[in-house]
N, C-alpha and C. Protein backbone atom coordinates (compact mmCIF):
# COMPACT_ATOMS: atom_id res chain seq x y z
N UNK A 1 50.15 34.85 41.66
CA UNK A 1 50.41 34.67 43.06
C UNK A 1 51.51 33.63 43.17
N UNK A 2 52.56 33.33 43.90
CA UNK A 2 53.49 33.05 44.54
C UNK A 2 53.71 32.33 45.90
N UNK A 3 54.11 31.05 45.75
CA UNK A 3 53.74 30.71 47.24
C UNK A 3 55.33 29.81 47.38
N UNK A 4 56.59 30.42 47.57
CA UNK A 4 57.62 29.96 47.95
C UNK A 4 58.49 30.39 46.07
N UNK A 5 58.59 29.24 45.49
CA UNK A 5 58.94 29.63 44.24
C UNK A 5 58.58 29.30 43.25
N UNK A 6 56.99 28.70 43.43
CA UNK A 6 55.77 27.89 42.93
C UNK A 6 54.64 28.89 42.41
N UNK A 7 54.69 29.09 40.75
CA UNK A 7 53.39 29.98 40.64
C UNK A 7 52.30 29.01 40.75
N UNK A 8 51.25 29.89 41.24
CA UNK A 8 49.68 29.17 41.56
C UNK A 8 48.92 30.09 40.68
N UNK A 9 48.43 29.25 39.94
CA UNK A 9 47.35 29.97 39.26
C UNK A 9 46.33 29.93 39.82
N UNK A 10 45.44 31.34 39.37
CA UNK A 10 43.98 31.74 40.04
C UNK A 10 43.12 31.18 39.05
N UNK A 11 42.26 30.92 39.80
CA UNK A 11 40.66 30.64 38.86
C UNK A 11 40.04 31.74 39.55
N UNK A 12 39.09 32.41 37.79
CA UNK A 12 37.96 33.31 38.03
C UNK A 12 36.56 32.50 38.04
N UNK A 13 36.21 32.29 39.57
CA UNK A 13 35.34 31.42 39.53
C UNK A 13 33.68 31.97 38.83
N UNK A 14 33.81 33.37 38.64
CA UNK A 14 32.61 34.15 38.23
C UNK A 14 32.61 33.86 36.71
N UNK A 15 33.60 33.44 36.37
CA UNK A 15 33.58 33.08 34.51
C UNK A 15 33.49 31.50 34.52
N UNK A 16 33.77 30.59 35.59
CA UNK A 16 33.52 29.18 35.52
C UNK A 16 31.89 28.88 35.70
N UNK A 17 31.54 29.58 36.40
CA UNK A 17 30.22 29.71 36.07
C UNK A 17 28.98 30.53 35.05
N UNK A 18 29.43 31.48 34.45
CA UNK A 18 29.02 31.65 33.60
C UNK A 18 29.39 30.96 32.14
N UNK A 19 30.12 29.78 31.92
CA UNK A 19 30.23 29.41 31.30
C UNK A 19 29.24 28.01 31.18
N UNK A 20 29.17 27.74 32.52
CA UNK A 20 27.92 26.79 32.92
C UNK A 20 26.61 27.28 32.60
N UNK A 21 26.35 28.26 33.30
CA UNK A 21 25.00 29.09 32.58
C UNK A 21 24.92 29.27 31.16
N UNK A 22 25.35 29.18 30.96
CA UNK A 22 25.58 29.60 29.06
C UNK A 22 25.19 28.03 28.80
N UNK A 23 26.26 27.29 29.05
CA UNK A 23 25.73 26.44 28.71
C UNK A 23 24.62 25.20 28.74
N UNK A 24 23.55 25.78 29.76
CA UNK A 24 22.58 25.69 30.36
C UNK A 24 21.09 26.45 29.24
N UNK A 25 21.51 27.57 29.49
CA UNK A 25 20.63 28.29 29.29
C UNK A 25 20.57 27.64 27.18
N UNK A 26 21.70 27.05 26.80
CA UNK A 26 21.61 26.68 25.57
C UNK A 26 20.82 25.52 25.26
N UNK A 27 20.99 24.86 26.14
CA UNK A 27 20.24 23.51 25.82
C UNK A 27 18.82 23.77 26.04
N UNK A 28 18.60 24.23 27.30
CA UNK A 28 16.85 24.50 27.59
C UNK A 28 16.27 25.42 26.53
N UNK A 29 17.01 26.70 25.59
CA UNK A 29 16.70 27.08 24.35
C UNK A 29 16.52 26.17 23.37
N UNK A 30 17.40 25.25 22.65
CA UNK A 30 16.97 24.49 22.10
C UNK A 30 15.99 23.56 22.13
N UNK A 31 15.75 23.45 23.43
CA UNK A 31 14.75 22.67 23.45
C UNK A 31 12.96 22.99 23.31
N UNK A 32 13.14 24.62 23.69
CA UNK A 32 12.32 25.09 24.21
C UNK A 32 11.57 25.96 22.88
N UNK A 33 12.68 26.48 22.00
CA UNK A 33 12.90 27.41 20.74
C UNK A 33 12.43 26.78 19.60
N UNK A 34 13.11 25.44 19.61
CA UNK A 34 13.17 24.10 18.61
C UNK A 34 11.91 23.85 18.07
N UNK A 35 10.57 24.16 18.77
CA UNK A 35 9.31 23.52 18.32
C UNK A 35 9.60 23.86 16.82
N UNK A 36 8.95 22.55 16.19
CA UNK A 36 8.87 22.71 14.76
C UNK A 36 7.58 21.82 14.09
N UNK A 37 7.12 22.87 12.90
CA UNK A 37 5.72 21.84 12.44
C UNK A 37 5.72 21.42 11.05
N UNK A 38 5.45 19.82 11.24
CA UNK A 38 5.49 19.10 10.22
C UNK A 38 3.82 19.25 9.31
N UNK A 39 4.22 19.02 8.17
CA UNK A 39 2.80 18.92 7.15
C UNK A 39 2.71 18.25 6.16
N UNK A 40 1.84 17.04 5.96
CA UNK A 40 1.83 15.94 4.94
C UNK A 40 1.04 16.79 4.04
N UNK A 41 1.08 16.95 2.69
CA UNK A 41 0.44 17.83 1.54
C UNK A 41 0.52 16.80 0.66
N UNK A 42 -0.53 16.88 -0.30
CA UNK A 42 -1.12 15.55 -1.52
C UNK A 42 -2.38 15.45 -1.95
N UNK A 43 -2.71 15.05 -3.08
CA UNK A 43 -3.96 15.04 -3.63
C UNK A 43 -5.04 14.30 -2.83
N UNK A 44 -6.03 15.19 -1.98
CA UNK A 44 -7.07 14.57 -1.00
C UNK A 44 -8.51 13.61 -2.35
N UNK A 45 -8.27 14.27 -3.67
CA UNK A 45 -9.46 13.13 -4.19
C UNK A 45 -8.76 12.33 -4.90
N UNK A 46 -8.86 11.25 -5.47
CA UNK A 46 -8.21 9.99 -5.93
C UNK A 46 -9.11 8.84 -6.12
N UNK A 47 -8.70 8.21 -7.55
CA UNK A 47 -9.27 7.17 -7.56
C UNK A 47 -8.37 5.95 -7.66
N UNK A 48 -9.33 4.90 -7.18
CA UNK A 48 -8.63 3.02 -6.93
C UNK A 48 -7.43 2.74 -7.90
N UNK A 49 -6.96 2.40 -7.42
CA UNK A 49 -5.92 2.06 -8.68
C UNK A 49 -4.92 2.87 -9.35
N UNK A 50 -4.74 4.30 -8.89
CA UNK A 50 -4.09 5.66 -9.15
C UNK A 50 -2.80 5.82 -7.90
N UNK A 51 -1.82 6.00 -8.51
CA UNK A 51 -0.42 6.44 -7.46
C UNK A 51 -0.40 7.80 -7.84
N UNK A 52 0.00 8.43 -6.10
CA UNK A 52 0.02 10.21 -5.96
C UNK A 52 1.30 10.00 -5.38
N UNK A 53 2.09 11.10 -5.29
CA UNK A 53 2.75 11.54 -4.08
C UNK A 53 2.26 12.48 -3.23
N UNK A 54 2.90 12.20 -1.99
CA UNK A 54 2.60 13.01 -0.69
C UNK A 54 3.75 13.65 0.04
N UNK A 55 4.17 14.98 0.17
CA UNK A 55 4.94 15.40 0.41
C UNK A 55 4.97 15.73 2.01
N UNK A 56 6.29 15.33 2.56
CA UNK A 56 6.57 16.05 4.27
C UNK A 56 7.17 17.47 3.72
N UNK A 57 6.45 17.99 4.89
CA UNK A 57 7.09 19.48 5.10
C UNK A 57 7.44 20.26 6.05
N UNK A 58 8.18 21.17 6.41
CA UNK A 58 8.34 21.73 7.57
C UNK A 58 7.60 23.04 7.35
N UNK A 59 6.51 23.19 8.25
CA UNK A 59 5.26 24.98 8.12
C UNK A 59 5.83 25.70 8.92
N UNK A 60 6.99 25.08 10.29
CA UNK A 60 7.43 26.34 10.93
C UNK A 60 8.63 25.48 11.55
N UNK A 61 9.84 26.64 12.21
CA UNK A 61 10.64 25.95 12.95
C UNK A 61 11.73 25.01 12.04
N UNK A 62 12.70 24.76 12.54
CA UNK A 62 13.99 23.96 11.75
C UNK A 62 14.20 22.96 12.03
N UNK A 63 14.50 21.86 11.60
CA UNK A 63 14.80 20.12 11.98
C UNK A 63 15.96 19.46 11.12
N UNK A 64 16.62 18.53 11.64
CA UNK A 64 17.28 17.79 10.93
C UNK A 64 16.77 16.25 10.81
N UNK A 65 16.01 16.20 10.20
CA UNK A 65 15.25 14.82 10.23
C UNK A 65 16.22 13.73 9.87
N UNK A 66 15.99 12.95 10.54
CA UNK A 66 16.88 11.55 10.88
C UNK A 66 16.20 10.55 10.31
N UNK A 67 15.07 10.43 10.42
CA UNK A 67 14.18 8.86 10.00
C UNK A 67 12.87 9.66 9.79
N UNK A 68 11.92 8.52 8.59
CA UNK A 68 10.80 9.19 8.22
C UNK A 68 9.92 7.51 7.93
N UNK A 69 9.30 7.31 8.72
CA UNK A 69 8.42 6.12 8.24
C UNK A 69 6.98 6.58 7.70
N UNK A 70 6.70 6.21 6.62
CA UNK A 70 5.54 6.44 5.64
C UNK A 70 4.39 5.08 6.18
N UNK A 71 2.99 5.35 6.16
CA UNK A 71 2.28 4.32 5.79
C UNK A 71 0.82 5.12 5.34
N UNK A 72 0.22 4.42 5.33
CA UNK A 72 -1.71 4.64 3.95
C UNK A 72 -2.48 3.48 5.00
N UNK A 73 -3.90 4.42 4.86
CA UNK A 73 -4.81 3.79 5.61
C UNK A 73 -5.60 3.55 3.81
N UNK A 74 -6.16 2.52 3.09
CA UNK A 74 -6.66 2.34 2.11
C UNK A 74 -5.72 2.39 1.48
N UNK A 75 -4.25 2.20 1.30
CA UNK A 75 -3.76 2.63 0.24
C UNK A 75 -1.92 1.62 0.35
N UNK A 76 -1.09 1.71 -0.60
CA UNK A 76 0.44 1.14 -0.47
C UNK A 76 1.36 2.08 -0.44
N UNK A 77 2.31 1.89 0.36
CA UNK A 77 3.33 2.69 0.05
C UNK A 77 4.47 2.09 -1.19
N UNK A 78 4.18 2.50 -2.30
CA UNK A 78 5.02 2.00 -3.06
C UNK A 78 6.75 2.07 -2.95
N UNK A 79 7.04 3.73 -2.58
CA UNK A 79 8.37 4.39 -2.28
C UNK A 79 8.49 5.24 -1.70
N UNK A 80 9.42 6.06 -1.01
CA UNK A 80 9.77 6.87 -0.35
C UNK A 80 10.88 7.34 -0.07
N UNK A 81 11.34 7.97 0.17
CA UNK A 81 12.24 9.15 0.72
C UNK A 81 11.91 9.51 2.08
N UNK A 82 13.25 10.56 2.52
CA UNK A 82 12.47 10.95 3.77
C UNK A 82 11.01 12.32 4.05
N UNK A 83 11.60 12.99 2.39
CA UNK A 83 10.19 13.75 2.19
C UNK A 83 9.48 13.77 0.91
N UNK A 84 9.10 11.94 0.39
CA UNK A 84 8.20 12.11 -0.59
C UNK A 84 7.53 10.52 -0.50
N UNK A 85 6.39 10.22 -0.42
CA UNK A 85 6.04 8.87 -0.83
C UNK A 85 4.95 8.98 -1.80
N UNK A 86 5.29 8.08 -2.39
CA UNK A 86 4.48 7.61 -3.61
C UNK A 86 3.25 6.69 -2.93
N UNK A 87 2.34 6.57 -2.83
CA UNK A 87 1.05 5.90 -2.48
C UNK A 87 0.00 5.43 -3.56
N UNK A 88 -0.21 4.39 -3.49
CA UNK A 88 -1.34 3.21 -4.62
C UNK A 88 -2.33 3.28 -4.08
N UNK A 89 -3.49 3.67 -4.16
CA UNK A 89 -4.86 4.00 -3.94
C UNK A 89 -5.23 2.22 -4.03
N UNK A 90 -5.48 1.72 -3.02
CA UNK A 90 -6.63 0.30 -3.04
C UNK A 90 -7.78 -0.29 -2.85
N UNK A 91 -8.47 0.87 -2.07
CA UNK A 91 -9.88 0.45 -2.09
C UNK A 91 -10.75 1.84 -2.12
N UNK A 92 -11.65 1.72 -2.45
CA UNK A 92 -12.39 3.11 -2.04
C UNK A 92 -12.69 3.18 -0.78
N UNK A 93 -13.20 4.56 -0.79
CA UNK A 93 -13.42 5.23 0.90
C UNK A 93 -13.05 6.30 1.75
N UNK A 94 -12.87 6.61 2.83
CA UNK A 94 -11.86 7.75 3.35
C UNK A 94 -10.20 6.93 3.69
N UNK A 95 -9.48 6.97 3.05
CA UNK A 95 -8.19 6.92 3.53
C UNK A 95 -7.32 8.31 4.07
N UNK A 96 -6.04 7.74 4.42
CA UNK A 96 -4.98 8.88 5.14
C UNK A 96 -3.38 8.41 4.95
N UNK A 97 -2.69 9.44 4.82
CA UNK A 97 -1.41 9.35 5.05
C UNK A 97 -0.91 9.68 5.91
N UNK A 98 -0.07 9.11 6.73
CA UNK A 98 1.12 9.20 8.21
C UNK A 98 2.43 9.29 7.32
N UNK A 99 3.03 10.25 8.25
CA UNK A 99 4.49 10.31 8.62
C UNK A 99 4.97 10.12 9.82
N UNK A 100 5.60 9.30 10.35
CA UNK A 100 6.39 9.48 11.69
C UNK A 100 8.05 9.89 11.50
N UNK A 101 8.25 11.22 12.17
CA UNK A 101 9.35 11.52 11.57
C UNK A 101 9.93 11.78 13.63
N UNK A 102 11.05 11.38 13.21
CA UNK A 102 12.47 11.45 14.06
C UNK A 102 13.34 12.56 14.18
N UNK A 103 13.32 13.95 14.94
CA UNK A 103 14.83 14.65 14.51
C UNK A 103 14.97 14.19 15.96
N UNK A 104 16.00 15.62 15.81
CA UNK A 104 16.98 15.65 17.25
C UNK A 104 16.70 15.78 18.32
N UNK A 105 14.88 16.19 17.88
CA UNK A 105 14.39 17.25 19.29
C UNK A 105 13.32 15.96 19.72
N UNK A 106 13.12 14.94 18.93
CA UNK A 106 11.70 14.57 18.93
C UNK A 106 11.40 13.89 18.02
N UNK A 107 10.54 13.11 18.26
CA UNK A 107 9.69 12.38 17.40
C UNK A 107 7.70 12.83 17.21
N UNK A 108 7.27 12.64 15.55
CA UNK A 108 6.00 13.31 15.72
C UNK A 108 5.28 12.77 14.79
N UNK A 109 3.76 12.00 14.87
CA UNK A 109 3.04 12.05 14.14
C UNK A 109 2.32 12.74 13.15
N UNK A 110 2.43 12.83 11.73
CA UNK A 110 1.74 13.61 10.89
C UNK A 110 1.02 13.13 9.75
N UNK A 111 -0.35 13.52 10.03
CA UNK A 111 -1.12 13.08 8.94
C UNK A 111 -2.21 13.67 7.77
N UNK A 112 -2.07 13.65 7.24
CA UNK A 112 -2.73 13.54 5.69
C UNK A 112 -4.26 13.19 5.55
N UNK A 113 -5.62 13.47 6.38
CA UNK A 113 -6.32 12.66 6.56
C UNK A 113 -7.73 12.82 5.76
N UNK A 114 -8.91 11.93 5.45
CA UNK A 114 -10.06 12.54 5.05
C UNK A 114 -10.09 12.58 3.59
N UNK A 115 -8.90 11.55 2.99
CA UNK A 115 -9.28 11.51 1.45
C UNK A 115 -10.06 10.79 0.70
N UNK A 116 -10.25 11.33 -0.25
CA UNK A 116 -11.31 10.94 -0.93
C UNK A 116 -11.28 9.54 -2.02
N UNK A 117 -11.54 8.46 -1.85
CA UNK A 117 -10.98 7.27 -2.76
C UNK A 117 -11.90 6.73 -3.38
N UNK A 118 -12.46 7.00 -4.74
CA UNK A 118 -13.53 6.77 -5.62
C UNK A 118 -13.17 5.56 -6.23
N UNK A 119 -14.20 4.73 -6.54
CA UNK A 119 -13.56 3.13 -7.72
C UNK A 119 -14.12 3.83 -8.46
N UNK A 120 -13.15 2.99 -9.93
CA UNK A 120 -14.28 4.33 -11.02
C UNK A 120 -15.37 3.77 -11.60
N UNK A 121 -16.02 4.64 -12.35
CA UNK A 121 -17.62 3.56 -12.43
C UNK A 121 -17.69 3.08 -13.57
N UNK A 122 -18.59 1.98 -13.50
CA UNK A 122 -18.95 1.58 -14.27
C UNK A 122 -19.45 2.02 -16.20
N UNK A 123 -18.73 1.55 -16.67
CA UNK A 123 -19.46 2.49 -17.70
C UNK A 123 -20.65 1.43 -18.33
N UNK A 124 -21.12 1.82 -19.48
CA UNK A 124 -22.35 1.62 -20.33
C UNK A 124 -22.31 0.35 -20.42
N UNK A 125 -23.25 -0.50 -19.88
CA UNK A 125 -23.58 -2.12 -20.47
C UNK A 125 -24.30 -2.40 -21.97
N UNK A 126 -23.44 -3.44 -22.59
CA UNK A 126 -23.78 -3.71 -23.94
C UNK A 126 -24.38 -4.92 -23.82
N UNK A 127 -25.63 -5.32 -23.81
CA UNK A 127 -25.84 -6.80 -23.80
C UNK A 127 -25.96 -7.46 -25.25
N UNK A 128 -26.04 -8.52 -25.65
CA UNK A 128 -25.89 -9.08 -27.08
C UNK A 128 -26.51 -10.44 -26.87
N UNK A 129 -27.57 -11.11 -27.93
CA UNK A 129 -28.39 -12.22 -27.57
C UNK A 129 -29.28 -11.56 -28.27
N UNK A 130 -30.51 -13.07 -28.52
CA UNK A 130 -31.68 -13.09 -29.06
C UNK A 130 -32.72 -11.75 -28.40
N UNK A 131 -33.88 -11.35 -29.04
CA UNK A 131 -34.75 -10.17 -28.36
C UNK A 131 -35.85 -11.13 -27.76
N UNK A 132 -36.62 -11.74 -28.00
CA UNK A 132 -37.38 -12.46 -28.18
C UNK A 132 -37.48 -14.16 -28.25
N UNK A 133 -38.82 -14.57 -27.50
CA UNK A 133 -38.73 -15.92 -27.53
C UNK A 133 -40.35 -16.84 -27.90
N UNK A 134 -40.51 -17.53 -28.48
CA UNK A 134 -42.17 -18.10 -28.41
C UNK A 134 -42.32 -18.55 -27.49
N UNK A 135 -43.34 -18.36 -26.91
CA UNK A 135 -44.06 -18.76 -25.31
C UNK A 135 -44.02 -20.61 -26.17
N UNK A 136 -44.04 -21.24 -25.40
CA UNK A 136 -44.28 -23.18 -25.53
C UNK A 136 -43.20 -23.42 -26.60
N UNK A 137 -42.31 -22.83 -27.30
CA UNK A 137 -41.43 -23.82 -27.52
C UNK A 137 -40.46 -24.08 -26.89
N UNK A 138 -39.32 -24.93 -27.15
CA UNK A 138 -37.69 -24.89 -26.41
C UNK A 138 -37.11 -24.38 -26.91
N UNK A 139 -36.73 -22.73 -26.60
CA UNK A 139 -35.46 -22.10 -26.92
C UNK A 139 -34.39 -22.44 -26.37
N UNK A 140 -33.15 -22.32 -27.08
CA UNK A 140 -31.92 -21.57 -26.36
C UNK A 140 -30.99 -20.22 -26.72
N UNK A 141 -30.68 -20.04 -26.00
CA UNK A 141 -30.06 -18.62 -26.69
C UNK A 141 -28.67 -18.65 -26.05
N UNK A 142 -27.29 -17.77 -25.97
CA UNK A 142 -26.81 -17.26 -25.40
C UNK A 142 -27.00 -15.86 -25.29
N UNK A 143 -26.53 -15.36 -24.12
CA UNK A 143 -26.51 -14.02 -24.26
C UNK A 143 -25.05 -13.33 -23.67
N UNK A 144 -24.09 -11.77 -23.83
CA UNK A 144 -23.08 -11.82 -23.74
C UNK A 144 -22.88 -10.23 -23.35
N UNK A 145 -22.63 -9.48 -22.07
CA UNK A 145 -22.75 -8.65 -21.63
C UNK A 145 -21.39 -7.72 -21.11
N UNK A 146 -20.68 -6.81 -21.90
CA UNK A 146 -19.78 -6.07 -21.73
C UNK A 146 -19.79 -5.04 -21.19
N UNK A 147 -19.05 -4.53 -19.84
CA UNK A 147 -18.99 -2.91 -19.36
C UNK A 147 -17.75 -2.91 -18.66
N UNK A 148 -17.63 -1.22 -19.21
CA UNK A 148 -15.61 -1.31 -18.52
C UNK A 148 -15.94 -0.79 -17.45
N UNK A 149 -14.84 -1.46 -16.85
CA UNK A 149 -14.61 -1.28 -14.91
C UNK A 149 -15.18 -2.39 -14.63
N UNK A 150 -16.02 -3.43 -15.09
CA UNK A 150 -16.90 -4.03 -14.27
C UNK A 150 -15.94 -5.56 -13.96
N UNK A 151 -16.15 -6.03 -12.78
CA UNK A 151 -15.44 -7.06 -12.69
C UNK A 151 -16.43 -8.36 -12.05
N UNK A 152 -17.55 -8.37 -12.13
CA UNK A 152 -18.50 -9.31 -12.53
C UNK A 152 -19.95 -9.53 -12.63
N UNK A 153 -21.30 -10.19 -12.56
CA UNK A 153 -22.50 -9.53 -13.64
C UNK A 153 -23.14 -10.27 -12.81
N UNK A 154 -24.20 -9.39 -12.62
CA UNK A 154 -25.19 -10.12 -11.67
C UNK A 154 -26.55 -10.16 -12.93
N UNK A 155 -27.28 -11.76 -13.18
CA UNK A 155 -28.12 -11.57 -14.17
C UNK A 155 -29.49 -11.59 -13.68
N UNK A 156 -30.64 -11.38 -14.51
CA UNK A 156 -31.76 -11.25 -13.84
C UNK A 156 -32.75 -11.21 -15.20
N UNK A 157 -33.32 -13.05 -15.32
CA UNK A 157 -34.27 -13.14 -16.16
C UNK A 157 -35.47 -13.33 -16.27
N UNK A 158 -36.36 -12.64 -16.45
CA UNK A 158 -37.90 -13.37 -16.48
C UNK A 158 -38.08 -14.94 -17.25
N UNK A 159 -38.95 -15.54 -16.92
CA UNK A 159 -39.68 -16.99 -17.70
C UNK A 159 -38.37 -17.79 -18.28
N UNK A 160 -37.65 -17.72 -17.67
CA UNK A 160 -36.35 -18.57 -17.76
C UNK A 160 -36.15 -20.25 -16.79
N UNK A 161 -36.55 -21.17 -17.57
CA UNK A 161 -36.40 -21.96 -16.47
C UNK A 161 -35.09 -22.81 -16.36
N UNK A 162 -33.97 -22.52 -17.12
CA UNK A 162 -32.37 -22.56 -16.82
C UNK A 162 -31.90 -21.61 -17.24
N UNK A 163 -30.90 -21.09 -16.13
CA UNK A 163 -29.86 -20.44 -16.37
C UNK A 163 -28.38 -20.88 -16.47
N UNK A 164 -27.61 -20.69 -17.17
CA UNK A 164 -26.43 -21.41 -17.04
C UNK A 164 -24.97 -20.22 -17.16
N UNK A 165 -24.04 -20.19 -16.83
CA UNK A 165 -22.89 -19.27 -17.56
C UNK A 165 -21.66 -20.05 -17.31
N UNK A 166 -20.68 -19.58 -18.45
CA UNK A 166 -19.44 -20.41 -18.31
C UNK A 166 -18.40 -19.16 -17.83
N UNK A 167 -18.56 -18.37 -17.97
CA UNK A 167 -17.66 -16.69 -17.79
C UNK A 167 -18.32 -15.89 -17.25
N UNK A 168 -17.81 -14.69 -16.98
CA UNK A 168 -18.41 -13.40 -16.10
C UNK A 168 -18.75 -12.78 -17.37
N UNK A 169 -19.89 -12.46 -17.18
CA UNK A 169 -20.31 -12.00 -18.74
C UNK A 169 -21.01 -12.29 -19.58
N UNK A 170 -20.90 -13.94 -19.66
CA UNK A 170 -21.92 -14.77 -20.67
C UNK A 170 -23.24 -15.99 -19.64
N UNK A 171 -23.61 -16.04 -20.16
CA UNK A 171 -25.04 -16.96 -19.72
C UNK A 171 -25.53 -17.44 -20.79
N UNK A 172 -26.54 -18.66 -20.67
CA UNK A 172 -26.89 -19.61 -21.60
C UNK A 172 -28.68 -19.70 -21.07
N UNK A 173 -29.11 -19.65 -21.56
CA UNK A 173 -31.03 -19.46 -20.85
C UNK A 173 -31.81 -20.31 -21.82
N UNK A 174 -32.46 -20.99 -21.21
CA UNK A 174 -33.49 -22.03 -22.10
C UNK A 174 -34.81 -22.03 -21.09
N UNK A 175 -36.11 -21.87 -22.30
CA UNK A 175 -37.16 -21.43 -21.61
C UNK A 175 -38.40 -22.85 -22.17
């Protein structure tokens, strides 16, 4: 069009707006399409003192994960990545693993929960010392008591009228 010796350009206002719609209808898709599901996976039995890894995962849907904070209910985060932590088992009991992960769409809690955290047991006590004592004289004896895992000894003597110990483990008894 022509208005003296000045071209004027036309706008097709039916394509200025469908370019708005488009780009409308894109974002509320993404947003809407985007759902995505995270899944912490890892060894649920474990014992005290044992490091696992625990893996993030995506079970459905696509993400670009941005940030991934790891933590343990009973347990350390030794290391991590944004989809692997290493975890130190510390006490027995039910513990759990969290992820809080960050994409584009969102932020989401995910957890790991209901594991199993055994101390390990005790094994076989060896005691070592006299068997026997004469009723009315003054004995003394030591005695000296070994078991693995154990980290200290609860004793329990008949007709003992001192007990003594210098270590977890040993005692001194005079009757």
């Amino acid at each position: 069009m022509k208005k003296g010796n000045q071209d004027i350009g036309c706008v097709n206002l039916h394509h200025k707006y469908k370019v708005i719609f488009s780009f409308i209808f894109l974002m509320i898709s993404q947003t809407i399409f985007s759902q995505v599901t995270f899944v912490v996976s890892g060894n649920k039995t474990v014992d005290v003192d044992t490091t696992w890894p625990y893996i993030l995962s995506i079970e459905s849907g696509t993400s670009n994960i941005t940030e991934v904070y790891w933590s343990a209910t009973k347990g350390t985060v030794l290391s991590f990545t944004n989809n692997t932590a290493n975890i130190k088992w510390t006490s027995g009991g039910i513990g759990k693993v969290s992820a809080y992960v960050i994409d584009a769409y969102g932020e989401y809690d995910v957890t790991l929960g209901n594991i199993q955290i055994t101390a390990p047991s005790v094994g076989s006590v060896s005691i070592s010392g006299v068997n026997s004592f004469c009723h009315g004289n003054s004995n003394t004896s030591d005695y000296n008591a070994t078991a693995s895992n154990a980290t200290s000894y609860v004793w329990s003597l008949s007709a003992v009228t001192t007990l003594s110990g210098s270590s977890p483990g040993t005692i001194n008894s005079t009757t």
